[in-house]
Protein backbone atom coordinates (compact mmCIF):
# COMPACT_ATOMS: atom_id res chain seq x y z
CA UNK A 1 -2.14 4.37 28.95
CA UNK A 2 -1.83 1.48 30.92
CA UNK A 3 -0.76 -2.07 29.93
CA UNK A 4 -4.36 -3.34 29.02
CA UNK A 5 -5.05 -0.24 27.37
CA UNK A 6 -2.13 -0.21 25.27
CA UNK A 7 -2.36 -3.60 24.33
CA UNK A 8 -6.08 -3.15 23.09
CA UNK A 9 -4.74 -0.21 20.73
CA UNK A 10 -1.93 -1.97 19.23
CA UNK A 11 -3.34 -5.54 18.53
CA UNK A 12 -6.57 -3.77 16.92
CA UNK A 13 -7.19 -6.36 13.82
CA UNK A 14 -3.67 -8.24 14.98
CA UNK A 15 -3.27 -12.29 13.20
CA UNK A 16 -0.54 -12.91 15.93
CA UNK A 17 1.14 -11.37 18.68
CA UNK A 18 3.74 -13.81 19.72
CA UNK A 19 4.13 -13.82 22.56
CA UNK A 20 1.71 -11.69 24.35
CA UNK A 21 3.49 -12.19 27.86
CA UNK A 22 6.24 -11.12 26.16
CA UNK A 23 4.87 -7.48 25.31
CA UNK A 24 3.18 -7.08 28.13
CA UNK A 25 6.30 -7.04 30.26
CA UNK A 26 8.12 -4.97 27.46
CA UNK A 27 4.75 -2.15 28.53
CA UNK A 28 5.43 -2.59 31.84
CA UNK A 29 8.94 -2.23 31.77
CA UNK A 30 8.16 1.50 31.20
CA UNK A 31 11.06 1.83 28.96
CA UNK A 32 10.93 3.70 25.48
CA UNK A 33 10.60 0.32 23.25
CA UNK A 34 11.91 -0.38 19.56
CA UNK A 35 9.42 -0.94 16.91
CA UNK A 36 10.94 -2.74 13.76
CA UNK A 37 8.82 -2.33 10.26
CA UNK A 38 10.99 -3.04 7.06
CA UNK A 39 10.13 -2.33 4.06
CA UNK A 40 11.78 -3.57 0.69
CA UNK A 41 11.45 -0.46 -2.44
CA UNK A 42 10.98 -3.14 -4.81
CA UNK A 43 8.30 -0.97 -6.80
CA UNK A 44 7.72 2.83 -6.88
CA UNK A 45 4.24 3.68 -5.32
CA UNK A 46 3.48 2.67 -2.42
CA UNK A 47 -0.49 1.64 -1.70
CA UNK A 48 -3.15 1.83 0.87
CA UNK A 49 -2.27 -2.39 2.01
CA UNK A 50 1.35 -1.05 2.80
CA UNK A 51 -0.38 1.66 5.33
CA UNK A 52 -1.91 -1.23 7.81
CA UNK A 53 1.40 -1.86 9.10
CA UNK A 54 2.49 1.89 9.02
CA UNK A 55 -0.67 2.83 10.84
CA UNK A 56 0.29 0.32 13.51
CA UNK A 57 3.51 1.71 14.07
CA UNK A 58 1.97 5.12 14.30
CA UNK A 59 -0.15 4.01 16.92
CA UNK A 60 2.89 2.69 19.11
CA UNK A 61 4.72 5.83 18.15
CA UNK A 62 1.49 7.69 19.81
CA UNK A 63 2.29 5.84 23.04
CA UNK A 64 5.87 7.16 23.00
CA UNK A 65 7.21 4.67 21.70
CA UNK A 66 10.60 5.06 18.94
CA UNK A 67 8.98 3.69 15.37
CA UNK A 68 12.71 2.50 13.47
CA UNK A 69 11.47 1.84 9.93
CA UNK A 70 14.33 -0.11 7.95
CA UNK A 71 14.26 0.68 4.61
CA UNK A 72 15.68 -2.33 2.66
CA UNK A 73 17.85 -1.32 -0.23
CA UNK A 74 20.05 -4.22 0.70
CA UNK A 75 17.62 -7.27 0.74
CA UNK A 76 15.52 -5.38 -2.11
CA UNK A 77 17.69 -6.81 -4.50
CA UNK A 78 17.09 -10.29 -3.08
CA UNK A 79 13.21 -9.65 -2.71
CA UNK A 80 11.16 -11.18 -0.34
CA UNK A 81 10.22 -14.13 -1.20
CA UNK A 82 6.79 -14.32 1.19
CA UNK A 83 3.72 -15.50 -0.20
CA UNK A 84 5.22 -15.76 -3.50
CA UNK A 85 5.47 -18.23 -5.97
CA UNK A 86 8.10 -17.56 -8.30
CA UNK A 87 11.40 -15.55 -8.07
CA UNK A 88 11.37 -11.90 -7.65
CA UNK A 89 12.98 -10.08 -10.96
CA UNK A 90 16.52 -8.66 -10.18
CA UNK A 91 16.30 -4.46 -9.79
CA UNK A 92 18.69 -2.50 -10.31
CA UNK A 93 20.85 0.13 -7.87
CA UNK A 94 19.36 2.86 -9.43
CA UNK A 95 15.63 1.49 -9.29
CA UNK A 96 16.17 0.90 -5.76
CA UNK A 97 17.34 3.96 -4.65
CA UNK A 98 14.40 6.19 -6.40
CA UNK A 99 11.85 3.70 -5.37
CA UNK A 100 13.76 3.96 -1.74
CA UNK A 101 13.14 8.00 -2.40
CA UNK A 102 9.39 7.55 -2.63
CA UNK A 103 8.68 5.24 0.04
CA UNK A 104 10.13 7.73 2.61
CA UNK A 105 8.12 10.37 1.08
CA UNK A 106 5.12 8.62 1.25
CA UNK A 107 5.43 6.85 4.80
CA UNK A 108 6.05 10.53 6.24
CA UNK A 109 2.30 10.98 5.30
CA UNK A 110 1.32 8.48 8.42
CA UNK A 111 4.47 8.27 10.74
CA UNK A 112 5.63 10.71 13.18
CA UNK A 113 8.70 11.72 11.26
CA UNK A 114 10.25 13.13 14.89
CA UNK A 115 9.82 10.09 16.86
CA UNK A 116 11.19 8.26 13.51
CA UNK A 117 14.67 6.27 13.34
CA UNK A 118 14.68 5.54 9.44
CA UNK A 119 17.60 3.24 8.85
CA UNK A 120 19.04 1.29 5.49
CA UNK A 121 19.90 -2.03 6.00
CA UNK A 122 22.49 -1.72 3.64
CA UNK A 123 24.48 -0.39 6.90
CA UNK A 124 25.21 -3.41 8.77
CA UNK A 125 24.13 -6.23 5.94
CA UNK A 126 27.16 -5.29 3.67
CA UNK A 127 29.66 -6.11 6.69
CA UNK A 128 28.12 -8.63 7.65
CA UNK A 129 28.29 -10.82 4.19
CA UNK A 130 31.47 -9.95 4.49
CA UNK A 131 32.32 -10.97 7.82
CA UNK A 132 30.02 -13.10 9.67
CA UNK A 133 27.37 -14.46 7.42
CA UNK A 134 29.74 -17.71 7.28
CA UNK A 135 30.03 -18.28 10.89
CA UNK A 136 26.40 -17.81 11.51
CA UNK A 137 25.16 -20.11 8.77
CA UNK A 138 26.35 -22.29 11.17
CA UNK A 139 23.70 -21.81 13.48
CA UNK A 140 20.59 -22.92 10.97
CA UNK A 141 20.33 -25.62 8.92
CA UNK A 142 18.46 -25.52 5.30
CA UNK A 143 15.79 -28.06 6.80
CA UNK A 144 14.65 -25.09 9.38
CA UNK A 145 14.20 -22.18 6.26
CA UNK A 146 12.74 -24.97 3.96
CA UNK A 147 9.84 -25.17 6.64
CA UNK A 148 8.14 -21.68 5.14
CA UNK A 149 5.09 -22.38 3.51
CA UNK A 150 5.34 -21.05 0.53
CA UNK A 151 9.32 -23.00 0.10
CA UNK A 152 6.86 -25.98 0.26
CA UNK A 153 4.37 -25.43 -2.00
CA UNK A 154 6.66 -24.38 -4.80
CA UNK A 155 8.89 -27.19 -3.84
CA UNK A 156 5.59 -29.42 -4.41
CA UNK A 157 4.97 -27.61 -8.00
CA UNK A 158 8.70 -28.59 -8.69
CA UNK A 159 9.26 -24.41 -9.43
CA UNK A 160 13.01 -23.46 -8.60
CA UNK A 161 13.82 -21.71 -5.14
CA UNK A 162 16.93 -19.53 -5.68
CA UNK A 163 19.94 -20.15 -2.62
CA UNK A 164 19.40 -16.21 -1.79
CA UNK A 165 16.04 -16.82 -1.73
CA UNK A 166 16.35 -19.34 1.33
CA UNK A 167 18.57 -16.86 2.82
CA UNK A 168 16.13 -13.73 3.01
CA UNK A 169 15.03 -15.14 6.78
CA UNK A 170 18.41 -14.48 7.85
CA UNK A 171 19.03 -11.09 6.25
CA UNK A 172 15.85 -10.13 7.54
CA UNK A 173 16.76 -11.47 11.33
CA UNK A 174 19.61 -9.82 11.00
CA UNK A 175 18.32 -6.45 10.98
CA UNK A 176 16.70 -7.14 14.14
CA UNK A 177 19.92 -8.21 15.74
CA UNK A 178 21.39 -4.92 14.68
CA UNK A 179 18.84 -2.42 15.85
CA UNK A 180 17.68 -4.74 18.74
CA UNK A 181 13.96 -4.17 18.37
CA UNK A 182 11.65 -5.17 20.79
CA UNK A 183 8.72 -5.28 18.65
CA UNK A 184 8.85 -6.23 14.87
CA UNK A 185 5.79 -5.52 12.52
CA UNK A 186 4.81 -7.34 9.40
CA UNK A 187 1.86 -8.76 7.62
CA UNK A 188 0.53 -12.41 8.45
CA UNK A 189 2.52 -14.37 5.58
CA UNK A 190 5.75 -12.76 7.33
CA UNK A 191 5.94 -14.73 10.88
CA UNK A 192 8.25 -16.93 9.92
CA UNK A 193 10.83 -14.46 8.92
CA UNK A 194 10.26 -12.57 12.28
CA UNK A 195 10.76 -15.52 14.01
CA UNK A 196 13.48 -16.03 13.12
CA UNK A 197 14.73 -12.68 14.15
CA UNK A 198 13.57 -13.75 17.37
CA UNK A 199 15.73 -16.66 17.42
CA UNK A 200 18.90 -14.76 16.16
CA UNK A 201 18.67 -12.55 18.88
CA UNK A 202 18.36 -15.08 21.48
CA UNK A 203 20.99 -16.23 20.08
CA UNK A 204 23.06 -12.93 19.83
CA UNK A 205 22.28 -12.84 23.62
CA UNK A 206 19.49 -10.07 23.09
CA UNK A 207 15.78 -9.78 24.72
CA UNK A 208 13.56 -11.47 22.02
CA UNK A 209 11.19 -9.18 20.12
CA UNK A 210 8.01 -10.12 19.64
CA UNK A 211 6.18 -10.43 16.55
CA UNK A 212 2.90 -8.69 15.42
CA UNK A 213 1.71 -9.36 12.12
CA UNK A 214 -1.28 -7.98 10.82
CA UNK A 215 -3.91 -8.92 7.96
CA UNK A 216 -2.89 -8.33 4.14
CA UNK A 217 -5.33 -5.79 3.17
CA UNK A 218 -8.10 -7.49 0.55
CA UNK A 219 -7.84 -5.18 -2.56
CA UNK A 220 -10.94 -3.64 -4.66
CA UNK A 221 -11.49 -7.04 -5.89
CA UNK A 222 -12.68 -8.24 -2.89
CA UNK A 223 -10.83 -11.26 -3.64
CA UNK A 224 -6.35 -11.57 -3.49
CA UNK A 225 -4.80 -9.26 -1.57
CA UNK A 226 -4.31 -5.41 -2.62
CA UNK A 227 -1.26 -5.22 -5.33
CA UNK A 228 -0.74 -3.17 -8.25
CA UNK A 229 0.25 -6.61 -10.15
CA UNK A 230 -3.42 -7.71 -9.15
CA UNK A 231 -4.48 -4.14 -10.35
CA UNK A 232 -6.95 -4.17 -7.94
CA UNK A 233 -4.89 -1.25 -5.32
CA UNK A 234 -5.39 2.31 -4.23
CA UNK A 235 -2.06 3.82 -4.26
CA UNK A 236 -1.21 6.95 -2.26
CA UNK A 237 -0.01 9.23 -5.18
CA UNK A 238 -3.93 9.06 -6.51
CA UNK A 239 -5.96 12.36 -6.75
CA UNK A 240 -8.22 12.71 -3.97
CA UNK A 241 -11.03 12.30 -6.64
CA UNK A 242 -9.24 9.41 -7.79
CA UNK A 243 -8.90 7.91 -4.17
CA UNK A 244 -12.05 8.93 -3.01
CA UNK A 245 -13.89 7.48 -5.64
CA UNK A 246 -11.88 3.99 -5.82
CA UNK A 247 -12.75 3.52 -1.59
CA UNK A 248 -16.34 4.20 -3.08
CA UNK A 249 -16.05 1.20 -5.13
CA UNK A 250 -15.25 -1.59 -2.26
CA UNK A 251 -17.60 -4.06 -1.34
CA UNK A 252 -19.85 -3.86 1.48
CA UNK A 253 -18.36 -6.86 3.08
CA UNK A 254 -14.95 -5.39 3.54
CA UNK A 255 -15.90 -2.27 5.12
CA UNK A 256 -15.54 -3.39 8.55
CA UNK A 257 -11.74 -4.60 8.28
CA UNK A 258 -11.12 -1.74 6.04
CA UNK A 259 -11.96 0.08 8.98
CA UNK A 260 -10.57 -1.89 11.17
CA UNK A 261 -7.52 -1.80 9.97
CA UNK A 262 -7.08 1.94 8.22
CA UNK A 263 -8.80 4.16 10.80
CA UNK A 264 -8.94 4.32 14.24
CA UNK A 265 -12.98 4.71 14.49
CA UNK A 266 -14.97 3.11 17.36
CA UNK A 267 -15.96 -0.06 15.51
CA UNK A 268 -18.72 -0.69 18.03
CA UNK A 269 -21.07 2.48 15.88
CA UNK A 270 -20.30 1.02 12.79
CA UNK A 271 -23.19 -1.06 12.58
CA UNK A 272 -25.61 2.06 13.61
CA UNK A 273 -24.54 3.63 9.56
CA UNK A 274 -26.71 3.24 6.66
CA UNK A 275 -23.64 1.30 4.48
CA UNK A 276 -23.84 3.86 1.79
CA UNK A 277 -22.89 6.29 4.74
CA UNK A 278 -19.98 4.03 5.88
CA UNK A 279 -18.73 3.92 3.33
CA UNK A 280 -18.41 8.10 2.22
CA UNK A 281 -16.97 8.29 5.98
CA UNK A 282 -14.54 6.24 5.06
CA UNK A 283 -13.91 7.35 2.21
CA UNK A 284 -13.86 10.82 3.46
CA UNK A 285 -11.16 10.13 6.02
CA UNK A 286 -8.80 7.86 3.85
CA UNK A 287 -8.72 11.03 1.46
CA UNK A 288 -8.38 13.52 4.10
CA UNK A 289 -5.27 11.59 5.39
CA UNK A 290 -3.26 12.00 2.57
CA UNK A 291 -4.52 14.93 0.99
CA UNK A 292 -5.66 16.98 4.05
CA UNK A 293 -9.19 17.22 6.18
CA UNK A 294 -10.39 19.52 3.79
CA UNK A 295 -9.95 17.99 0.58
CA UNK A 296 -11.88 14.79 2.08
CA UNK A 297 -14.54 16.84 2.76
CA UNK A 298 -14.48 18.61 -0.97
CA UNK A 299 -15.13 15.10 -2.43
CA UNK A 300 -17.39 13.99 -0.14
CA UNK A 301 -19.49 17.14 -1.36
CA UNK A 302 -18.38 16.99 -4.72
CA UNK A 303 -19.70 12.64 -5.00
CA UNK A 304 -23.06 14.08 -2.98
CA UNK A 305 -23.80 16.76 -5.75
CA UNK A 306 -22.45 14.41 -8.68
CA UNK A 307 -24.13 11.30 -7.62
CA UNK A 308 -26.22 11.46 -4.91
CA UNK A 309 -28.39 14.67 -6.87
CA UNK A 310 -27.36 13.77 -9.70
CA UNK A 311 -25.96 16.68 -10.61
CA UNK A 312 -23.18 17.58 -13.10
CA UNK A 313 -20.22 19.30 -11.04
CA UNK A 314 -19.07 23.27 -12.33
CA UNK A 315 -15.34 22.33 -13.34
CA UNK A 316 -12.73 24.90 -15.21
CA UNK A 317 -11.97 24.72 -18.71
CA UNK A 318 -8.71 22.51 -19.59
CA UNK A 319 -7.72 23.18 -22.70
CA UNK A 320 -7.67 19.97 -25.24
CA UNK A 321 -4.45 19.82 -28.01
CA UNK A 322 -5.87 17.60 -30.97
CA UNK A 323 -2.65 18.04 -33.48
CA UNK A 324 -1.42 14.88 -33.78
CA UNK A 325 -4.09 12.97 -32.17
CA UNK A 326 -5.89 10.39 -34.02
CA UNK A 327 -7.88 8.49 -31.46
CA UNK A 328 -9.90 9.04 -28.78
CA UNK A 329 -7.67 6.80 -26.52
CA UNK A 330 -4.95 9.66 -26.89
CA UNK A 331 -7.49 12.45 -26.18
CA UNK A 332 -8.14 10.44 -22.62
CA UNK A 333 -4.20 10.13 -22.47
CA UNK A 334 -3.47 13.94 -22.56
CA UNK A 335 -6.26 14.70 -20.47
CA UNK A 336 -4.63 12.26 -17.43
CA UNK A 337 -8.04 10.49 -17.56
CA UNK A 338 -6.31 7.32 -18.26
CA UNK A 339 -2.78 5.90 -17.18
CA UNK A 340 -1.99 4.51 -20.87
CA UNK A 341 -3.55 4.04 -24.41
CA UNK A 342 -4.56 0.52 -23.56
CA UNK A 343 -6.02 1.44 -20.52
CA UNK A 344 -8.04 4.33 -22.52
CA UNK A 345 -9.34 1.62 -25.09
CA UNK A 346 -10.62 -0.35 -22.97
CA UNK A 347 -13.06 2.66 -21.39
CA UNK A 348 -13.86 3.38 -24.79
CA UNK A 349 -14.91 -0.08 -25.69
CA UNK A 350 -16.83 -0.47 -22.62
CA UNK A 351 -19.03 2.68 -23.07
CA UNK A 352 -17.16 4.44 -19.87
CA UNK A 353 -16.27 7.53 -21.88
CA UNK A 354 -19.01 10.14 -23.05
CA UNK A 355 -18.99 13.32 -24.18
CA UNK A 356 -22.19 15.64 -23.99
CA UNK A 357 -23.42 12.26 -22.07
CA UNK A 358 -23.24 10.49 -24.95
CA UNK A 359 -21.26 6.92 -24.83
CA UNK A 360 -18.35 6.73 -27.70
CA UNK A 361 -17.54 3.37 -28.73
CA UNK A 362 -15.38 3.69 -31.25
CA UNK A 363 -11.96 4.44 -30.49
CA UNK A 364 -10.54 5.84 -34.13
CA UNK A 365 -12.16 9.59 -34.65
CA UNK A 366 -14.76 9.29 -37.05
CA UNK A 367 -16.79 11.41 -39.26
CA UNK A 368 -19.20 12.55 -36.46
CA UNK A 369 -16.46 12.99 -34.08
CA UNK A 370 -14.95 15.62 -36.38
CA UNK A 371 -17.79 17.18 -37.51
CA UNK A 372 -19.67 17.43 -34.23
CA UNK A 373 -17.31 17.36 -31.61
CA UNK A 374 -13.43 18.42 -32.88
CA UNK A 375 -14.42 21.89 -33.62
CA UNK A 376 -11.73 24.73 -33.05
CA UNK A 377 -12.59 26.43 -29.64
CA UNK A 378 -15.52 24.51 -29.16
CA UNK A 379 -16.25 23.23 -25.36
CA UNK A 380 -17.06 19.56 -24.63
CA UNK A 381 -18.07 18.13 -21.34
CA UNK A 382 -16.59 14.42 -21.05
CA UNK A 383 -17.08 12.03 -18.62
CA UNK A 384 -14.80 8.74 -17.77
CA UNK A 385 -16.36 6.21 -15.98
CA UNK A 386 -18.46 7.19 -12.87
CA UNK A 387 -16.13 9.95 -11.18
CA UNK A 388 -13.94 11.58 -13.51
CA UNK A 389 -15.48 14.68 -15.11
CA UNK A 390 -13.54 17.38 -17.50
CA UNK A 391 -14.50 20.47 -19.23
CA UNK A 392 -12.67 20.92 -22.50
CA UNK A 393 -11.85 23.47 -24.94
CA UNK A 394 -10.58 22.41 -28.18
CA UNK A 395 -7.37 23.75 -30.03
């Protein structure tokens, strides 16, 4: 592509591309360029908000470009403080390094793993807290990091700011000193950090990189920002019924940027879909991303026989223990309908579990459950919520 057309791809949904002189002589240079994404493992799963930025460096990787995703298992145990307001919880080693595990795993789903440079940071920050941080403390004065937004609104609230909390800019520069990108990725509350790796460069005697940040993916809330604190996330390690039917459940008004910023469709023929259509192509191709092509299309035919005909899907027998169950909240448990036995309770209270189509409110088996319905080899048909269906066969 040429320089236009290669900026068009990569600044697709972009907050900020600072500067865009800048990256338009890094394209026209002609060299192989450096694009920076760090990630901190500071929780296991990773979720379809972290993908924006790894579907941005995808697309530069498509141009030929070298993707060099930092994996932080050195500032994870500072945590980053963007956008937050209060202090990260300590992790340890060993929570780092298995959440480190899966976040490879999972980013391999979108990047190119052979045009890949995955790096720890751990590599270059441990010498350098050692050896230089001093000296280049120097450099920066607490008034510049105190500047970040959200330093100044907890500031405001009087809620404490930890020392290696005001010191995550620099770790973070850092790493962009030491693998001299040319590009660094992040989502819009990070441009502060990235500019400062921009200014520790210059100051390192390195080309500037530029930063692109991108929008924080709104979750199915259609309110804060996807998070599995916020519980409102679709994490990549769902089902494909599972994932499938949670894109189902976002709002109309988000489809565009959901688009926007997870696919690569022509967003010119959006507007020519029926929204209900939109919204099973999307749904379609977010599955068939991480679970293949033809697993999007089995639940896109499996939610048009289920719900748009109304029909109840053919599903194999799984068979159902009940020893030592005493609650319908452990039946949904066992059957991986639920993710815990508060979650389950709550479905039951709410009416979203029915067996034989019939809603079951109360939580504790009664009478009628055992009589009718806990019968030795007898086969139930239970449904949770809207898309989970299961074919039982009591023992």
């Amino acid at each position: 592509m040429d320089v236009a057309q290669s900026l068009t791809v990569v600044k697709r949904g972009c907050v900020e591309c600072h500067t865009e002189d800048d990256l338009k002589k890094k394209f026209a240079s002609g060299r192989k360029l450096r694009i920076k994404l760090g990630v901190d493992p500071t929780s296991a799963d990773l979720h379809l908000g972290h993908t924006v930025q790894f579907n941005r460096l995808r697309a530069f990787q498509d141009l030929g470009h070298t993707a060099v995703l930092i994996i932080g298992d050195y500032t994870a145990r500072v945590g980053d403080p963007s956008g937050r307001d209060s202090t990260r919880p300590p992790l340890t080693q060993e929570a780092i390094d298995a959440n480190a595990k899966t976040y490879k795993d999972q980013a391999f789903k979108i990047l190119d793993p052979g045009k890949t440079e995955l790096r720890y940071n751990s590599e270059w920050l441990v010498p350098f807290v050692q050896k230089e941080m001093f000296a280049m403390l120097q450099r920066y004065t607490v008034n510049q990091l105190m500047q970040r937004e959200d330093f100044a609104a907890r500031q405001a609230k009087n809620q404490p700011i930890t020392l290696i909390e005001i010191l995550y800019p620099i770790f973070q520069g850092y790493d962009s000193v030491a693998i001299k990108a040319d590009v660094e990725l992040g989502g819009n509350d990070q441009l502060f950090n990235i500019l400062m790796g921009r200014q520790m460069q210059k100051d390192a005697g390195l080309e500037p990189q530029v930063a692109l940040t991108l929008p924080l993916l709104v979750g199915l809330d259609g309110v804060k920002k996807m998070s599995k604190s916020y519980g409102n996330s679709i994490p990549l390690t769902d089902s494909p019924r599972d994932m499938f039917g949670k894109v189902m459940k976002i709002g109309d008004e988000l489809m565009r940027s959901y688009y926007e910023l997870l696919t690569t469709e022509d967003l010119s023929k959006l507007g020519e879909l029926h929204p209900m259509e939109a919204k099973k192509r999307l749904a379609e191709i977010i599955t068939g991303r991480f679970h293949g092509a033809e697993a999007g299309k089995a639940e896109r035919a499996f939610f048009d026989e289920t719900f748009s005909k109304g029909k109840v899907p053919e599903l194999e027998e799984t068979p159902l223990a009940i020893n030592g169950c005493a609650s319908w909240s452990q039946v949904l448990v066992q059957l991986k309908a639920a993710p815990s036995r508060k979650e389950a309770q709550r479905l039951v209270s709410q009416g979203a579990f029915r067996i034989e189509g019939e809603p079951v409110k109360t939580d504790a088996f009664d009478d009628k459950s055992l009589k009718e319905y806990l019968v030795l080899d007898k086969v139930l048909n239970i449904q949770v919520g809207k898309h989970k269906f299961f074919k039982v066969r009591v023992k």
